[in-house]
Protein backbone atom coordinates (compact mmCIF):
# COMPACT_ATOMS: atom_id res chain seq x y z
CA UNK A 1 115.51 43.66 142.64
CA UNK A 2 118.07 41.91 140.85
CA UNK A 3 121.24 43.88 139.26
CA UNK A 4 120.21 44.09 135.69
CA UNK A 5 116.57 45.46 136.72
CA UNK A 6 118.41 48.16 138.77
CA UNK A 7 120.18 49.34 136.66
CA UNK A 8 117.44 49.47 133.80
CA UNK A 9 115.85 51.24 136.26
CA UNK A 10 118.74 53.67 137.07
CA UNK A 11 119.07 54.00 132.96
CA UNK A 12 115.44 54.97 132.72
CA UNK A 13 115.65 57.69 135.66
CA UNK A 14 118.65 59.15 133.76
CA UNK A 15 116.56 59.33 130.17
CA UNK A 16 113.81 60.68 131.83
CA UNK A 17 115.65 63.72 133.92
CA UNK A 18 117.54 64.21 130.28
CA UNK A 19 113.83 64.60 128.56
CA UNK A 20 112.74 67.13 131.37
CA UNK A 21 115.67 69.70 130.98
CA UNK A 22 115.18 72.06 128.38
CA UNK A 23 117.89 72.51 125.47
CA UNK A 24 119.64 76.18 125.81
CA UNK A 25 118.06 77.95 123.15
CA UNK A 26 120.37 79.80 121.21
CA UNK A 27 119.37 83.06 119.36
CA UNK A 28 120.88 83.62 115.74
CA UNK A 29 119.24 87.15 116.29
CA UNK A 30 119.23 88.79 119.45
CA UNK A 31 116.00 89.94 121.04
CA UNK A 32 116.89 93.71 121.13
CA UNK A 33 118.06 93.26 117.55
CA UNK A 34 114.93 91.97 116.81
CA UNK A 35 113.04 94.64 118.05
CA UNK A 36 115.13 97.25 116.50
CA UNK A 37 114.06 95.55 112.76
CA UNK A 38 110.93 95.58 113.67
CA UNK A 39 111.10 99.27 114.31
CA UNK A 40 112.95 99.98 111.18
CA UNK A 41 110.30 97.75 109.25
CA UNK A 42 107.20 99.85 110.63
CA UNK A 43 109.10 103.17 109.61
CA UNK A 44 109.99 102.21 106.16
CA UNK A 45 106.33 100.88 106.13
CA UNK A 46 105.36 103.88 107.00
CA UNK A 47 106.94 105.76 104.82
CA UNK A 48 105.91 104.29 101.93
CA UNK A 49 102.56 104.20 102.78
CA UNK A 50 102.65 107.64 102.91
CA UNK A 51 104.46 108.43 99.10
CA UNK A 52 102.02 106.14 97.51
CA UNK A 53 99.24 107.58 99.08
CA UNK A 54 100.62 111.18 98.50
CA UNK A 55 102.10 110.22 94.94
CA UNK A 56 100.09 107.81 93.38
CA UNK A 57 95.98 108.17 95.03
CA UNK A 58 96.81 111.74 95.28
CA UNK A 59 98.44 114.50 92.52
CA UNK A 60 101.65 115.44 93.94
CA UNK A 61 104.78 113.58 93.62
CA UNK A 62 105.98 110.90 95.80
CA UNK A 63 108.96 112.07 96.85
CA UNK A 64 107.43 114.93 98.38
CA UNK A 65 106.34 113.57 101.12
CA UNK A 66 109.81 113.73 102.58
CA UNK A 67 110.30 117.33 102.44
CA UNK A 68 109.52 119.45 105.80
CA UNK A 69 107.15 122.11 103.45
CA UNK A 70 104.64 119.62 102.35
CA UNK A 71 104.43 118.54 106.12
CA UNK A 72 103.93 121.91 107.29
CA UNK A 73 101.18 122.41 104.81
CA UNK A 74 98.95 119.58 105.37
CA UNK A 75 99.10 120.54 109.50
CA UNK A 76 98.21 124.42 108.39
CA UNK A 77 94.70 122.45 106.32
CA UNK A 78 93.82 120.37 109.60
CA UNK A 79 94.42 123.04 111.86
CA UNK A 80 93.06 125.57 109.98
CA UNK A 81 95.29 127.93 109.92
C-alpha cells in the first residue's frame, strides 16, 4: 500500500467511526417536565369535559361542576343513597 492509499484509507476509518457515534441529544424540555404537561393537559381535559357535559348536554351550569355539593350529589344518585 502506497502512502496516499493509506491514508485514504485511515481518512475513511475516521468518517466512518464519526457516522457510527450518535450526536448527544439535547432536550429543550426535560422528560419529567414533559410528563408533568402531560398531566396538567389530561386534568384540564378533564375538566372541561366535564362542564360541557354538565353545562351545555345537561341543564345546570357549567361552572358547577367545580363545586364539592354537585359532586356529592351525583355519588348520593349512583349509590343510591
Amino acid at each position: 500500500m502506497d502512502a496516499s492509499t493509506q491514508k485514504q484509507h485511515t481518512n475513511d476509518e475516521q468518517s466512518s467511526k464519526r457516522q457510527n457515534r450518535k450526536k448527544a441529544r439535547v432536550r429543550l424540555i426535560p422528560i419529567w417536565l414533559r410528563l408533568l404537561i402531560v398531566l396538567a393537559l389530561l386534568i384540564l381535559s378533564l375538566i372541561v369535559g366535564a362542564m360541557i357535559g354538565y353545562g351545555v348536554l345537561g341543564d345546570g351550569k357549567a361552572l358547577d361542576v367545580l363545586k364539592k355539593s354537585t359532586w356529592q350529589h351525583i355519588v348520593d344518585i349512583v349509590v343510591g343513597d
